[in-house]
N, C-alpha and C. Protein backbone atom coordinates (compact mmCIF):
# COMPACT_ATOMS: atom_id res chain seq x y z
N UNK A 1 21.95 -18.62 -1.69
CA UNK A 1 21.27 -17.75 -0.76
C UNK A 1 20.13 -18.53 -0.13
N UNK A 2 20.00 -18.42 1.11
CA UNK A 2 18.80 -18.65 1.73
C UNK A 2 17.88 -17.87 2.46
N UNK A 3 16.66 -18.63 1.60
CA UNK A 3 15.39 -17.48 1.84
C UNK A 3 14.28 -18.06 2.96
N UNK A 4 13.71 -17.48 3.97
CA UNK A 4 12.51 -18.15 4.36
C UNK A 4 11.00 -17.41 4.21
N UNK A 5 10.42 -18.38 3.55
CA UNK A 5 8.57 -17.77 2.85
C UNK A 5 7.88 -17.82 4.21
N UNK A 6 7.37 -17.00 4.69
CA UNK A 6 6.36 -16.86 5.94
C UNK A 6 4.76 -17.66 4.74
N UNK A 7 4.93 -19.33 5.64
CA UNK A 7 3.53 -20.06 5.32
C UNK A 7 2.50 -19.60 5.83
N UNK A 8 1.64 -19.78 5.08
CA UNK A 8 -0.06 -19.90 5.78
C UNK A 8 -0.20 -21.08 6.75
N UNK A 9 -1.18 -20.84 7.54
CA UNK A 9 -1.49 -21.83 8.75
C UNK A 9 -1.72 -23.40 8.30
N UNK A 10 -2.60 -23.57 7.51
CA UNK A 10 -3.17 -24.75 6.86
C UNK A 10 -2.51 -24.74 5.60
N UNK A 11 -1.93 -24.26 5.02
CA UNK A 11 -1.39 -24.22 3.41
C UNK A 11 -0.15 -24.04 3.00
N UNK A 12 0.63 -25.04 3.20
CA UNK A 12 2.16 -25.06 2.33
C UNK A 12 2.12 -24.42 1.28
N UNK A 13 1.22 -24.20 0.02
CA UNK A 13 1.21 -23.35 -0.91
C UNK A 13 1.31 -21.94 -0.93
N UNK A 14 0.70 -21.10 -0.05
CA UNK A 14 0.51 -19.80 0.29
C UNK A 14 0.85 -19.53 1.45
N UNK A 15 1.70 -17.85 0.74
CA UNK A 15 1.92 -16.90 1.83
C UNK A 15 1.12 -16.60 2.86
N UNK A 16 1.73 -16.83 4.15
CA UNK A 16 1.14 -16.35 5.18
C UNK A 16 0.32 -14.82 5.10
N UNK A 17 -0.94 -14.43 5.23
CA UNK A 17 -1.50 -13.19 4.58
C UNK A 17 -0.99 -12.15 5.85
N UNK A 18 -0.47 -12.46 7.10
CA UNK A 18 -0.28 -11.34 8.44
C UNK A 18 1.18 -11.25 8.45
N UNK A 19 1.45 -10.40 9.26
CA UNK A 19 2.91 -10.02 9.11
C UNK A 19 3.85 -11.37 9.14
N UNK A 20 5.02 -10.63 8.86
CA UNK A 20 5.90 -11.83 8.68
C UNK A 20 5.99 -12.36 10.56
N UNK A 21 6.63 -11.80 11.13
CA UNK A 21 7.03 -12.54 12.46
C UNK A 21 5.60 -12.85 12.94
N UNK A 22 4.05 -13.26 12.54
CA UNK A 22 3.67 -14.01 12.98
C UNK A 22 3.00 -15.39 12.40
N UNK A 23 3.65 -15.78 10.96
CA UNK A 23 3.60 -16.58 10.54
C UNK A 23 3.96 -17.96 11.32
N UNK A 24 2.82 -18.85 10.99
CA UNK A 24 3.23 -20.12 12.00
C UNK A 24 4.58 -20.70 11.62
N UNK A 25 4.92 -20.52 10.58
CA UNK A 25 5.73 -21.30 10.08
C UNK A 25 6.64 -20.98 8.60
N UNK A 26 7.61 -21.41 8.37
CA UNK A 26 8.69 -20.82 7.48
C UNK A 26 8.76 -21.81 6.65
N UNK A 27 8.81 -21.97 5.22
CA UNK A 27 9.57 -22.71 4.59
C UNK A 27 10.95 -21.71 4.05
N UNK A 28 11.95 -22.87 4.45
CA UNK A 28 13.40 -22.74 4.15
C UNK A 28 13.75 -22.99 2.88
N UNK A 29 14.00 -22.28 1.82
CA UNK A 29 14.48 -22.58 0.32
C UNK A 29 16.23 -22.00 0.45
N UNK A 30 16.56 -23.19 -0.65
CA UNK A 30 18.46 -22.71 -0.91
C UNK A 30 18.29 -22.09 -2.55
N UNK A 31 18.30 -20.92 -2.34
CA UNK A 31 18.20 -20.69 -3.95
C UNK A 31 19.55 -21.11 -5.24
N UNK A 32 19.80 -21.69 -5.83
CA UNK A 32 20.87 -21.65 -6.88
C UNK A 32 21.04 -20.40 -7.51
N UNK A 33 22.43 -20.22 -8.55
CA UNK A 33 23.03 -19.49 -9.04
C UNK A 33 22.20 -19.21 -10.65
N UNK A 34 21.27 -20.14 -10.51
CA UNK A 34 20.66 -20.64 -12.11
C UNK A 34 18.87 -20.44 -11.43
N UNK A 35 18.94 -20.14 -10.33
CA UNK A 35 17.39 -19.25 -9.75
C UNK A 35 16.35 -20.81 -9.83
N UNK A 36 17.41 -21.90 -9.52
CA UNK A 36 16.27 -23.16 -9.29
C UNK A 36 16.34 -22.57 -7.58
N UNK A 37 15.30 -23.11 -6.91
CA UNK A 37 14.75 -23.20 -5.37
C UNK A 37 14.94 -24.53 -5.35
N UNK A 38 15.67 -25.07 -4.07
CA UNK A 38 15.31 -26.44 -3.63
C UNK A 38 14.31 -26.11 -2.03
N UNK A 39 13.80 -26.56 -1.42
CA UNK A 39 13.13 -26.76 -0.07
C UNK A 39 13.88 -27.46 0.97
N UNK A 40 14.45 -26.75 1.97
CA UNK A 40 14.98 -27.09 2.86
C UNK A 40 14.37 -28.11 3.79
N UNK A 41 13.64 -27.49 4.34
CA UNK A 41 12.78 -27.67 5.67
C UNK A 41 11.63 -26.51 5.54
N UNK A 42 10.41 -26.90 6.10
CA UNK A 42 9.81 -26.54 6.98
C UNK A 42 10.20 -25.80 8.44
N UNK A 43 9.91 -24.94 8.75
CA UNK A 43 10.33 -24.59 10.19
C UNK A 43 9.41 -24.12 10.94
N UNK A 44 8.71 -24.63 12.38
CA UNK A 44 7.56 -23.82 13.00
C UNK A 44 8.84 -22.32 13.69
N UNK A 45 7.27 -22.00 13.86
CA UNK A 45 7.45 -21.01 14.30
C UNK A 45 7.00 -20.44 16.03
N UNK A 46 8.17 -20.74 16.84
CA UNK A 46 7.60 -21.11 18.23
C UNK A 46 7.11 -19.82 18.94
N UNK A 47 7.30 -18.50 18.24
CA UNK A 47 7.05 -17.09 18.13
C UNK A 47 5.73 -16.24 17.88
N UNK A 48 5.68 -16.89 17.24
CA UNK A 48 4.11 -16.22 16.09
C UNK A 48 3.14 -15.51 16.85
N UNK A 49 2.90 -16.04 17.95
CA UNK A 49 1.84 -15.41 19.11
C UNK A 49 2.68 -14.07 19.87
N UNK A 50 3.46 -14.17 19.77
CA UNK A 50 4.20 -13.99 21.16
C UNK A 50 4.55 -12.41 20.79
N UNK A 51 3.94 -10.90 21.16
CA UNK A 51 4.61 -9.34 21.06
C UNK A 51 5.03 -9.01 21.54
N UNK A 52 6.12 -8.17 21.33
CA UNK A 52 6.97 -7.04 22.01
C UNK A 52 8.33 -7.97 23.09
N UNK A 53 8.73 -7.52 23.49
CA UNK A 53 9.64 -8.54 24.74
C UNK A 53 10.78 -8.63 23.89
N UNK A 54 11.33 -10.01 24.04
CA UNK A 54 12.60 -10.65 23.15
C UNK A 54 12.00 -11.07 22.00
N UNK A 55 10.47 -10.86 21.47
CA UNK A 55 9.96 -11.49 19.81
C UNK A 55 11.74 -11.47 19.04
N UNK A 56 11.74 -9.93 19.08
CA UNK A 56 13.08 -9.54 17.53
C UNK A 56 14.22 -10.57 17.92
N UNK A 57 14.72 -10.65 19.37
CA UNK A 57 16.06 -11.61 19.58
C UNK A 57 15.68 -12.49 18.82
N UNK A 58 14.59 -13.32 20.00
CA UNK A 58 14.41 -14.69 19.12
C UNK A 58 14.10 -15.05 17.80
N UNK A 59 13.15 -14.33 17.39
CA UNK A 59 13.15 -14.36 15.75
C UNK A 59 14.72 -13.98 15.21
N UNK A 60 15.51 -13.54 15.70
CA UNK A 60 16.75 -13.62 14.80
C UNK A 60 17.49 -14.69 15.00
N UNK A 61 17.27 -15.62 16.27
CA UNK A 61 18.06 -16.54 16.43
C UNK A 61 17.76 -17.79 15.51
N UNK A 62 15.89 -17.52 15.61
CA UNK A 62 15.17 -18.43 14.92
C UNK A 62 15.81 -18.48 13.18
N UNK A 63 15.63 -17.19 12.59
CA UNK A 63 16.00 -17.23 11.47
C UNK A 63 17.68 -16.74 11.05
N UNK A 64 18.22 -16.96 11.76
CA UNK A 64 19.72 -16.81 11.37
C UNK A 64 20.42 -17.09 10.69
N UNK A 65 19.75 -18.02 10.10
CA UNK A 65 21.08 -18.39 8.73
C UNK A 65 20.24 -18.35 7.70
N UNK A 66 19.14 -17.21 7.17
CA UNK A 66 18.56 -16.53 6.29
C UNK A 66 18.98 -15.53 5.72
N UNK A 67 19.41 -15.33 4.49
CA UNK A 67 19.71 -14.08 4.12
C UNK A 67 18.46 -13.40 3.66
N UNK A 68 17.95 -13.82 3.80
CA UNK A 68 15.92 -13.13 2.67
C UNK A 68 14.87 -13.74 3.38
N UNK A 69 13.91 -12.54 3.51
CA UNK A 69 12.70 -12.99 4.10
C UNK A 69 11.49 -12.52 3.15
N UNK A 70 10.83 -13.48 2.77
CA UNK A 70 9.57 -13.00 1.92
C UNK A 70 8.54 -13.49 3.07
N UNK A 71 7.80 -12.38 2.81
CA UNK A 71 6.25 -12.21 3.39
C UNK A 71 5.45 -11.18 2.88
N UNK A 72 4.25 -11.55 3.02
CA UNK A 72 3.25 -10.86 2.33
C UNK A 72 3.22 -9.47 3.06
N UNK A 73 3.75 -9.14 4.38
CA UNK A 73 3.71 -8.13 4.76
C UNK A 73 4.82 -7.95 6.19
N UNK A 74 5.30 -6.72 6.45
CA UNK A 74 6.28 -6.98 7.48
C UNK A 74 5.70 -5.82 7.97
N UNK A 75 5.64 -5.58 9.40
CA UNK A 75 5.64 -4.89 10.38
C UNK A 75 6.45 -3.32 10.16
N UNK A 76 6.36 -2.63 11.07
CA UNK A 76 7.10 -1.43 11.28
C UNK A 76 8.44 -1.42 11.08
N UNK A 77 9.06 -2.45 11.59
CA UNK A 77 10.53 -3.12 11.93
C UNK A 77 11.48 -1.65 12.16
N UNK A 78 11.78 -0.96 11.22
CA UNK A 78 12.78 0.28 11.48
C UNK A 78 14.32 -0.46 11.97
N UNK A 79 14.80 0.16 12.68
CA UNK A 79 16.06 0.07 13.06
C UNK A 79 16.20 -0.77 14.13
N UNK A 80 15.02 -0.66 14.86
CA UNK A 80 14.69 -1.40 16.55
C UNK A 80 13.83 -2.50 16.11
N UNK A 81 13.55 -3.24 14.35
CA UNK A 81 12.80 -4.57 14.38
C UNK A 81 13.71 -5.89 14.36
N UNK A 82 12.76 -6.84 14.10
CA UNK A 82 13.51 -7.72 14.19
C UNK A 82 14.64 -8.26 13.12
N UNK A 83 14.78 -7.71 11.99
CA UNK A 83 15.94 -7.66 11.33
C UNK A 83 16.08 -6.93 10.70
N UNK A 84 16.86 -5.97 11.26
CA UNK A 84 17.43 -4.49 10.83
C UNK A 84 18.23 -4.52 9.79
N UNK A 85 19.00 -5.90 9.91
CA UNK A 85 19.95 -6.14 8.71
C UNK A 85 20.29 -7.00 7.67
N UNK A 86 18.57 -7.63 7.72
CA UNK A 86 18.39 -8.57 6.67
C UNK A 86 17.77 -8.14 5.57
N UNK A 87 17.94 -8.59 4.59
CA UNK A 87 16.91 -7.96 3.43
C UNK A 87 15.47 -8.73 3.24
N UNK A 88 14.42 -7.97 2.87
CA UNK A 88 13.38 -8.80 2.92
C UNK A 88 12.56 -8.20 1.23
N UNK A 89 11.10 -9.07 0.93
CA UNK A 89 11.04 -8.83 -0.01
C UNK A 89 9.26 -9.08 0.13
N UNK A 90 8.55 -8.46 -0.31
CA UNK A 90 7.14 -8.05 0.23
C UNK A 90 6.41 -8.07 -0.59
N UNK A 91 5.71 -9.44 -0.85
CA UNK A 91 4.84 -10.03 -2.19
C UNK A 91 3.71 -10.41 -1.72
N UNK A 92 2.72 -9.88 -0.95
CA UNK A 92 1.28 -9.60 -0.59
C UNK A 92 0.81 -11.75 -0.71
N UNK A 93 -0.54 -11.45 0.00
CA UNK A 93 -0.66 -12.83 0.08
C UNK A 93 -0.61 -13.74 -1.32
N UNK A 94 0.15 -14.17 -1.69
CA UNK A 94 0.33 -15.01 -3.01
C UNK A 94 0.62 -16.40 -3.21
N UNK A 95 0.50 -17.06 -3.86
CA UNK A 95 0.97 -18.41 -3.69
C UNK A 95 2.06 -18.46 -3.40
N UNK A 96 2.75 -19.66 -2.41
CA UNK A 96 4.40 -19.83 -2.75
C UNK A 96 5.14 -19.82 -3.99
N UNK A 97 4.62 -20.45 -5.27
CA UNK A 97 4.72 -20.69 -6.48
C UNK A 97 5.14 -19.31 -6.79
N UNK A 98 4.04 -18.13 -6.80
CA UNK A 98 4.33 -17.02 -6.83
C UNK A 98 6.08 -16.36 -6.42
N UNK A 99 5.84 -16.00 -5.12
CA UNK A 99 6.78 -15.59 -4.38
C UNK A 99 7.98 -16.34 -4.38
N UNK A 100 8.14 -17.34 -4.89
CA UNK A 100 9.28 -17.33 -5.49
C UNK A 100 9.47 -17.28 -7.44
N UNK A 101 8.70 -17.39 -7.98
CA UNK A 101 9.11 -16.99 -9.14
C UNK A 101 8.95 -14.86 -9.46
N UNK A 102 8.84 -14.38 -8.21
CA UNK A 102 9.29 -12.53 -8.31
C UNK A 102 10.48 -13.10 -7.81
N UNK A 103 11.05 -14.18 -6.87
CA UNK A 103 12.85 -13.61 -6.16
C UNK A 103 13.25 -14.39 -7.59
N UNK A 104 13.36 -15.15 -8.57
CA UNK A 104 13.75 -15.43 -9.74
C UNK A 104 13.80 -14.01 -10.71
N UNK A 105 12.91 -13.45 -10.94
CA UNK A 105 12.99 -11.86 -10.98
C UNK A 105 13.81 -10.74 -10.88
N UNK A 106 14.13 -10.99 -10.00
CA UNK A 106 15.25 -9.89 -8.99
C UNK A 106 16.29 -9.69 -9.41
């Protein structure tokens, strides 16, 4: 499965503390069957500023081959957000360390 952690601005360690779609940036993890994380990539986020309009398209194009989104917090989203049909998982500002040892959890 692949998950992307909404980063903090300055801090690879920690969750981005503002909603997920305006996180600067994503780290990409491949989770194993045995709940090790490897680190994909890094991914900016060419979005983060940017409300209302095509944000949801592009953020889905952006994150499309994600099955899981952790962030410390997600938006309204409903039926009309930007991924209506992804699963996400909502672990308040925490270390990365953190947020992935709750999806080990799961």
């Amino acid at each position: 499965m692949r998950v992307a952690i909404a980063l903090a601005k300055n801090d690879d360690q920690k969750v981005y503390p503002g909603p997920f779609g305006h996180a600067p940036r994503f780290a990409i993890y491949e989770l194993g069957q045995g709940g090790e994380a490897h680190l994909l990539e890094v991914r900016e986020n060419p979005y983060a500023a940017m409300e209302g309009g095509r944000k949801h398209e592009l953020m889905r194009e952006l994150l499309g081959d994600v099955d899981l989104r952790v962030g410390a917090r997600f938006g309204h989203g409903g039926s009309m957000g930007a991924f209506p049909m992804a699963e996400r998982l909502e672990v308040g500002p925490v270390s990365v360390a953190e947020a992935l040892n709750r999806l080990k959890a799961r």
